[in-house]
PDB file of N, CA and C in Angstrom:
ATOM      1  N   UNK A   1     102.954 110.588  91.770  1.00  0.00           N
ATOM      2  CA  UNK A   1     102.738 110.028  93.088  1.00  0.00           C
ATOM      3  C   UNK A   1     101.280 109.605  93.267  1.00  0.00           C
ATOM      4  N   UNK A   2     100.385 110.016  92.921  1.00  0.00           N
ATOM      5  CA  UNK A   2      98.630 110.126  93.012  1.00  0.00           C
ATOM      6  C   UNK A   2      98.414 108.921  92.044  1.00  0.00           C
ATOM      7  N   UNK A   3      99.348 108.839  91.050  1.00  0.00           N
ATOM      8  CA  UNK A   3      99.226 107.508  90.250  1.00  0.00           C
ATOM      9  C   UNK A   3      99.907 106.367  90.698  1.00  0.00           C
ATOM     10  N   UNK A   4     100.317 106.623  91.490  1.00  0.00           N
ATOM     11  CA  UNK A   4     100.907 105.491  92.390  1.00  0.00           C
ATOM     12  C   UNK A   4     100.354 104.806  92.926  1.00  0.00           C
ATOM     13  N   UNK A   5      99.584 105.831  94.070  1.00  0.00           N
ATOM     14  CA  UNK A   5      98.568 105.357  95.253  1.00  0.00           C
ATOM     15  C   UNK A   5      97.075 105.279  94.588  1.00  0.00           C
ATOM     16  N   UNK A   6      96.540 105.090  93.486  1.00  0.00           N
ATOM     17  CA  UNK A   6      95.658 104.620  92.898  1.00  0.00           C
ATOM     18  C   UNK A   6      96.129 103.696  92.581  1.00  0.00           C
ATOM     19  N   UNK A   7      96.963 103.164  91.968  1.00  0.00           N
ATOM     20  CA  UNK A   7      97.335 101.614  91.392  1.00  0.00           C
ATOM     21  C   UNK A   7      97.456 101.184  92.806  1.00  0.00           C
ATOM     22  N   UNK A   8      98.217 101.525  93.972  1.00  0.00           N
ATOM     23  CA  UNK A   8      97.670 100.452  94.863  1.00  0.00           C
ATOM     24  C   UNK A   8      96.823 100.132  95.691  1.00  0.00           C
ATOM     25  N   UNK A   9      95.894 101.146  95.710  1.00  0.00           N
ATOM     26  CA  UNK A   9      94.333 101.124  96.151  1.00  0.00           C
ATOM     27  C   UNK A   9      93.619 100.265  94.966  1.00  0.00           C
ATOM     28  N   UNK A  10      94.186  99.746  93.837  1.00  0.00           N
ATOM     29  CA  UNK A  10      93.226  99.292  93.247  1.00  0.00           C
ATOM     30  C   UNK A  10      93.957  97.512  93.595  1.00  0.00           C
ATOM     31  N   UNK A  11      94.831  97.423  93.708  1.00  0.00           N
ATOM     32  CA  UNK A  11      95.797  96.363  94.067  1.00  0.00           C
ATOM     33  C   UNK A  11      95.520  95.927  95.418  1.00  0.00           C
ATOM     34  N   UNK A  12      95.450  96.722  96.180  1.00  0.00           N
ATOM     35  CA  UNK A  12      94.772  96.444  97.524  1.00  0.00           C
ATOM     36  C   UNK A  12      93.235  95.573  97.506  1.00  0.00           C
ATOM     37  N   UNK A  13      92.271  96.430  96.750  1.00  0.00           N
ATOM     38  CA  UNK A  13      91.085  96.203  96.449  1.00  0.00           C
ATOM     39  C   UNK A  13      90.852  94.831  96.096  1.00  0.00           C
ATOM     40  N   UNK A  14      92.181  94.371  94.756  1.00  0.00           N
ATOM     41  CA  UNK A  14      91.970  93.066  93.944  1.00  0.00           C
ATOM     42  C   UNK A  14      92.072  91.923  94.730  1.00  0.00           C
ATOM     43  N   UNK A  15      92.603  92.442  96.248  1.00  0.00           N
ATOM     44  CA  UNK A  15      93.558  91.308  96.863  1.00  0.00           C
ATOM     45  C   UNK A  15      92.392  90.940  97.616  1.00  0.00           C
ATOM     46  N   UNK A  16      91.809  91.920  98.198  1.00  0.00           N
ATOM     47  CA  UNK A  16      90.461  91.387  99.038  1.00  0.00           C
ATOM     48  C   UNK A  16      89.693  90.793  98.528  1.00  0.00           C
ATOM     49  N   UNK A  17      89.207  91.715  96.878  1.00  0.00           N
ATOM     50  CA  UNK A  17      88.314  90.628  96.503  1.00  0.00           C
ATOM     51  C   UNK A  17      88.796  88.880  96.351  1.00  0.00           C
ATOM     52  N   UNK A  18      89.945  88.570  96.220  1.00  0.00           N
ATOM     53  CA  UNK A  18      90.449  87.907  96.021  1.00  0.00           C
ATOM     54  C   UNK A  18      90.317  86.751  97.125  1.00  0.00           C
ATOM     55  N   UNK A  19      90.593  87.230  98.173  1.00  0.00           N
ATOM     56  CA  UNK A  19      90.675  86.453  99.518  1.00  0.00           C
ATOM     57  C   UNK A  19      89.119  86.229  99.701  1.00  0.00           C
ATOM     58  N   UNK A  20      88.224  87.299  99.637  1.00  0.00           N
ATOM     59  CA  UNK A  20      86.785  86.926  99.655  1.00  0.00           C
ATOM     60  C   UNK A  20      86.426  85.582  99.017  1.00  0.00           C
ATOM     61  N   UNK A  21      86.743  85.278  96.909  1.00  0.00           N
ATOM     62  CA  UNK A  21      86.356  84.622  96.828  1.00  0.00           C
ATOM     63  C   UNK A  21      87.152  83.301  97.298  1.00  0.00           C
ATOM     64  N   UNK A  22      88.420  83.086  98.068  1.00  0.00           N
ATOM     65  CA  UNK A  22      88.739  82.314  98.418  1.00  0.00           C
ATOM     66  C   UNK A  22      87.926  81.397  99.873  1.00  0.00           C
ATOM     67  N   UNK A  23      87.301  82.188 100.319  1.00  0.00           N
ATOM     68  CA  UNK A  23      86.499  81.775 101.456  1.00  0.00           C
ATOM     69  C   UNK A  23      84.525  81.057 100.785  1.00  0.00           C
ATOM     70  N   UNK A  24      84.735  81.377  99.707  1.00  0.00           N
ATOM     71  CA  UNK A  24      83.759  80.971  99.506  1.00  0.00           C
ATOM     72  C   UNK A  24      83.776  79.633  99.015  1.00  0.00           C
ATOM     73  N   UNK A  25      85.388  79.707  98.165  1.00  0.00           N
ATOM     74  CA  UNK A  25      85.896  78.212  97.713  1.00  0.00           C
ATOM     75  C   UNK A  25      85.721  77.234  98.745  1.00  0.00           C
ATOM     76  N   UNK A  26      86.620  77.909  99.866  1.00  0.00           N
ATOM     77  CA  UNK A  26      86.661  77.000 101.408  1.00  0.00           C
ATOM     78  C   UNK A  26      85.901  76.475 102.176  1.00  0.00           C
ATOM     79  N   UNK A  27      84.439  77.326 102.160  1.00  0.00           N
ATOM     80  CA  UNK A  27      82.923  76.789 102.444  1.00  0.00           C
ATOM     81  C   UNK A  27      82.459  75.552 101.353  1.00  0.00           C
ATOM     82  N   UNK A  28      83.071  75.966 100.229  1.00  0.00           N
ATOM     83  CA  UNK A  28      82.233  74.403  99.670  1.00  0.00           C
ATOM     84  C   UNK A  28      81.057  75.000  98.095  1.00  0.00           C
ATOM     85  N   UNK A  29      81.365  76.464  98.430  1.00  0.00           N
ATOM     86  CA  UNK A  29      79.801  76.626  97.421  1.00  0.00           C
ATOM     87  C   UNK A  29      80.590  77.373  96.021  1.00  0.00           C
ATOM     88  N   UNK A  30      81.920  76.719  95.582  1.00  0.00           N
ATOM     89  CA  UNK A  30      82.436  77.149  94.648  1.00  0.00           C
ATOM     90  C   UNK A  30      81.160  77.270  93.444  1.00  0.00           C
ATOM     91  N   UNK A  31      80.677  76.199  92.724  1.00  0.00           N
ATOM     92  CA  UNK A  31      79.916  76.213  91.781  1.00  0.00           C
ATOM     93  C   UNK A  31      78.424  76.741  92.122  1.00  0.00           C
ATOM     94  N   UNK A  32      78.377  77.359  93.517  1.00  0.00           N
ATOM     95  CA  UNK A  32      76.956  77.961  93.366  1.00  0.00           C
ATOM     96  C   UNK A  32      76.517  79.309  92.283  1.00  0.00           C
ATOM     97  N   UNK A  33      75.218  79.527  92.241  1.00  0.00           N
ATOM     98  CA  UNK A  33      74.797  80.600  91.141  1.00  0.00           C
ATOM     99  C   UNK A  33      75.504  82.124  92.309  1.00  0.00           C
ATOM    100  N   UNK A  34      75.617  83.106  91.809  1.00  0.00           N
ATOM    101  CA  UNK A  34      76.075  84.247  92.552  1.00  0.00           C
ATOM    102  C   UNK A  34      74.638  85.023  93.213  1.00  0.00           C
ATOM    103  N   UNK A  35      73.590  84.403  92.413  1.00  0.00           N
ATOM    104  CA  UNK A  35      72.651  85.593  92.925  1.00  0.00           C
ATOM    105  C   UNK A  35      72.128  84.811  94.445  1.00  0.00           C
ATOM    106  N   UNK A  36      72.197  83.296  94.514  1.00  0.00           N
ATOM    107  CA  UNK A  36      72.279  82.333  95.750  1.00  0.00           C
ATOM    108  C   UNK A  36      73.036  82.858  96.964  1.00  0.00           C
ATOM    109  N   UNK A  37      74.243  82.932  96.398  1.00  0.00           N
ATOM    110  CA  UNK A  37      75.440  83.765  97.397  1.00  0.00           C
ATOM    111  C   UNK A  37      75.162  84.502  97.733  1.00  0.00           C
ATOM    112  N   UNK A  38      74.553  85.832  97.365  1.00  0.00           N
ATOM    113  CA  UNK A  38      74.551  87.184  97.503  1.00  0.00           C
ATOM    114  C   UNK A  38      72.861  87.255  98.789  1.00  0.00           C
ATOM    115  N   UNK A  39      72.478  86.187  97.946  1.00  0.00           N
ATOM    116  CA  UNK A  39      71.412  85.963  99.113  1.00  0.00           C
ATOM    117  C   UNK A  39      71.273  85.302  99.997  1.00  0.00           C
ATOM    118  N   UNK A  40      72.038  84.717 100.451  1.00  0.00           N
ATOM    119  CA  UNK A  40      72.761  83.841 101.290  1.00  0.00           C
ATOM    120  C   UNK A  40      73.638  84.463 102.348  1.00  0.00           C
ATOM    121  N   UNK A  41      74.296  85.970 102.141  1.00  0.00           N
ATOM    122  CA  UNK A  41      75.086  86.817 102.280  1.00  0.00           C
ATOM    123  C   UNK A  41      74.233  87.923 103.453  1.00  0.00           C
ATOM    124  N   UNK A  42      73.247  88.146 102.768  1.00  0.00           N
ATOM    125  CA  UNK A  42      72.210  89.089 102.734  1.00  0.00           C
ATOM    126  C   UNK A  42      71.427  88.635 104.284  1.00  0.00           C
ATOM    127  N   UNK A  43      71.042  87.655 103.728  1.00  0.00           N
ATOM    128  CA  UNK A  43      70.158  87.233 104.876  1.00  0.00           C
ATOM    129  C   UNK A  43      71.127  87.077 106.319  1.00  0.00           C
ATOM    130  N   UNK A  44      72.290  86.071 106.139  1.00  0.00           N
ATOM    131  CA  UNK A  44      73.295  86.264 107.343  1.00  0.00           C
ATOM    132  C   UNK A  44      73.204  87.799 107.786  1.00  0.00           C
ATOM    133  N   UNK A  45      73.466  88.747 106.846  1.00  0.00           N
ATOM    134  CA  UNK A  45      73.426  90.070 107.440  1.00  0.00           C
ATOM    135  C   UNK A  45      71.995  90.438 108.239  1.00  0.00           C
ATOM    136  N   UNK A  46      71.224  89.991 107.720  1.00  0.00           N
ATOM    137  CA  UNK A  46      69.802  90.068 108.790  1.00  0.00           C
ATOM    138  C   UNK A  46      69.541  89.471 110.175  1.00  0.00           C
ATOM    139  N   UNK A  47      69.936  88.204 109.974  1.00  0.00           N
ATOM    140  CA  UNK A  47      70.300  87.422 111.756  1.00  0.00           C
ATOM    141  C   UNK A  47      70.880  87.833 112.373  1.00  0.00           C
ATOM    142  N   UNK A  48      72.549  88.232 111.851  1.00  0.00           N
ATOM    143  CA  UNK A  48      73.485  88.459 112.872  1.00  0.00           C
ATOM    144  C   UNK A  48      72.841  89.812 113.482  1.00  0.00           C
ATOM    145  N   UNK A  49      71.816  90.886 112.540  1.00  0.00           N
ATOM    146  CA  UNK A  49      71.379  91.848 113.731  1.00  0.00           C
ATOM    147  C   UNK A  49      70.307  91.640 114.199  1.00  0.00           C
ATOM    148  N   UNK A  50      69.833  90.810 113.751  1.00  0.00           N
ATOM    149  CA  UNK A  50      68.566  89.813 114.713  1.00  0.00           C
ATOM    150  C   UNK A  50      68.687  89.405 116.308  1.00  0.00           C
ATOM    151  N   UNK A  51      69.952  88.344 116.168  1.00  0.00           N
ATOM    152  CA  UNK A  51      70.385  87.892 116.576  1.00  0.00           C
ATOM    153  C   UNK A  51      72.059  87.623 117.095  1.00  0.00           C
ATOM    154  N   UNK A  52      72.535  88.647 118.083  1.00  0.00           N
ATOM    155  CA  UNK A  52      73.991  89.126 117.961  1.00  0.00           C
ATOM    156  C   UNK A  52      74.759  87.848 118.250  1.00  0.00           C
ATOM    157  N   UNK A  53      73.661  86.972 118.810  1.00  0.00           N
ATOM    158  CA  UNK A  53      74.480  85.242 119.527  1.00  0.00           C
ATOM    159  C   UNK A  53      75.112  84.531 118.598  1.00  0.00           C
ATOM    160  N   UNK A  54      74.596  84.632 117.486  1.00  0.00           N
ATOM    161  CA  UNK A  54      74.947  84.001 116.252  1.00  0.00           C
ATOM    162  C   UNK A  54      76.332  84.153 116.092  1.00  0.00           C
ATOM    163  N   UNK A  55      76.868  85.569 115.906  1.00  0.00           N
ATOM    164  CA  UNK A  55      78.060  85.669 115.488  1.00  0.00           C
ATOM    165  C   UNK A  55      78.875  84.962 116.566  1.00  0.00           C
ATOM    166  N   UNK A  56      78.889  84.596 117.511  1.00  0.00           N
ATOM    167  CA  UNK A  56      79.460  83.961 118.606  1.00  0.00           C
ATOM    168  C   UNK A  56      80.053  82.330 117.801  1.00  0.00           C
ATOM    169  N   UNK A  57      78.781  81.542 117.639  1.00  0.00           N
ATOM    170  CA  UNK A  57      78.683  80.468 117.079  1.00  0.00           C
ATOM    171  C   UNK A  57      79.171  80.151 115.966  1.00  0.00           C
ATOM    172  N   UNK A  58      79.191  81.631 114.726  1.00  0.00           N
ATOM    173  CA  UNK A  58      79.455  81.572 113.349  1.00  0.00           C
ATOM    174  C   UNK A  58      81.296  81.701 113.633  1.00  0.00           C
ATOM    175  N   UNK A  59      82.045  82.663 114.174  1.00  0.00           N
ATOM    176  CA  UNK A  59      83.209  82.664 114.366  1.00  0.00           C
ATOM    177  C   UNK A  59      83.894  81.510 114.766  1.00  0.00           C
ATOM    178  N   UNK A  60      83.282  80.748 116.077  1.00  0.00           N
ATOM    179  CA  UNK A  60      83.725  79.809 116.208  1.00  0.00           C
ATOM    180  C   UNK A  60      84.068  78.574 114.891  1.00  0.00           C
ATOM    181  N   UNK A  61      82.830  78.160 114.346  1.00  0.00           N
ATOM    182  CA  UNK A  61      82.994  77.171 112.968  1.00  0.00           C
ATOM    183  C   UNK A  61      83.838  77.727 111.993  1.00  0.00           C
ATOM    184  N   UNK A  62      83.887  79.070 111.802  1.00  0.00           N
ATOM    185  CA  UNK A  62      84.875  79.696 111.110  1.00  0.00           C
ATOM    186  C   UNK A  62      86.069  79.129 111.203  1.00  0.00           C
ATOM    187  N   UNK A  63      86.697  79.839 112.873  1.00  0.00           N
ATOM    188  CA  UNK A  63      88.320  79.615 113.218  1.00  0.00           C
ATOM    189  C   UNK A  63      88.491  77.921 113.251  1.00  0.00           C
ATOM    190  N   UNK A  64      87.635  77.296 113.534  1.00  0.00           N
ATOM    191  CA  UNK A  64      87.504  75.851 113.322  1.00  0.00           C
ATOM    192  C   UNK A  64      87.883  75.294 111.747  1.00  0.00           C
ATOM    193  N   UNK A  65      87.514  76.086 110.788  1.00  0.00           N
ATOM    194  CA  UNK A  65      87.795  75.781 109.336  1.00  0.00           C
ATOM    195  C   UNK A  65      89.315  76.353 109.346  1.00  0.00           C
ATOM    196  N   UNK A  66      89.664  77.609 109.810  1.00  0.00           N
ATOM    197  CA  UNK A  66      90.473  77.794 109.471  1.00  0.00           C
ATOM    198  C   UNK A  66      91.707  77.142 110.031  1.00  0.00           C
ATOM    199  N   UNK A  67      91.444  76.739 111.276  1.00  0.00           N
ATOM    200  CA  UNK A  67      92.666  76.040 112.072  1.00  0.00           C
ATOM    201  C   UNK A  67      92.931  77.117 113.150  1.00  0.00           C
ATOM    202  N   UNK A  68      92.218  77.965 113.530  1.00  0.00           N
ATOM    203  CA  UNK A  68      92.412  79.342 114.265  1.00  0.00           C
ATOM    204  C   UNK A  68      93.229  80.043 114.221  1.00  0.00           C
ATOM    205  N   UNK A  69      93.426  80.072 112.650  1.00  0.00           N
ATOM    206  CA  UNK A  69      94.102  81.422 111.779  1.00  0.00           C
ATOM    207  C   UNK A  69      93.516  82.319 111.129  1.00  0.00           C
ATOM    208  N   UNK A  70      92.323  82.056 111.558  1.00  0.00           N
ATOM    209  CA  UNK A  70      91.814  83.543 110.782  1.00  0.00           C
ATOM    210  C   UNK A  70      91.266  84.577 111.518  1.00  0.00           C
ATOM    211  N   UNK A  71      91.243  85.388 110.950  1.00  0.00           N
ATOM    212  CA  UNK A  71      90.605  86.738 111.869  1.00  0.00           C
ATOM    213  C   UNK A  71      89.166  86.815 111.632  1.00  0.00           C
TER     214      UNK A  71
END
């Protein structure tokens, strides 16, 4: 049973990462370098607690990409 629910905690895991890099496809920066991304990533994480307005603005262009299907 414990080997069960590790295979699907790791199955779970694959799926997110999965969907993650699908959003990055969807932005446009498929062929960027990763260490770009990650800093790119990084810094968003610094504004949005900079600046909580942002996330207001960033969600919006989001659900806008997505068609206002995404969470």
């Amino acid at each position: 049973m414990q080997r069960t629910t590790a295979t699907n905690a790791r199955k779970k895991d694959a799926h997110k990462k999965c969907a993650l890099g699908g959003l990055i496809v969807k932005a446009g920066l498929r062929f960027e370098k990763r260490a770009l991304l990650l800093g790119a990533l990084i810094e968003l994480g610094r504004r949005l607690k900079a600046d909580p307005g942002k996330r207001e603005r960033l969600m919006t262009i989001g659900a806008e990409a997505f068609g206002d299907d995404g969470d």
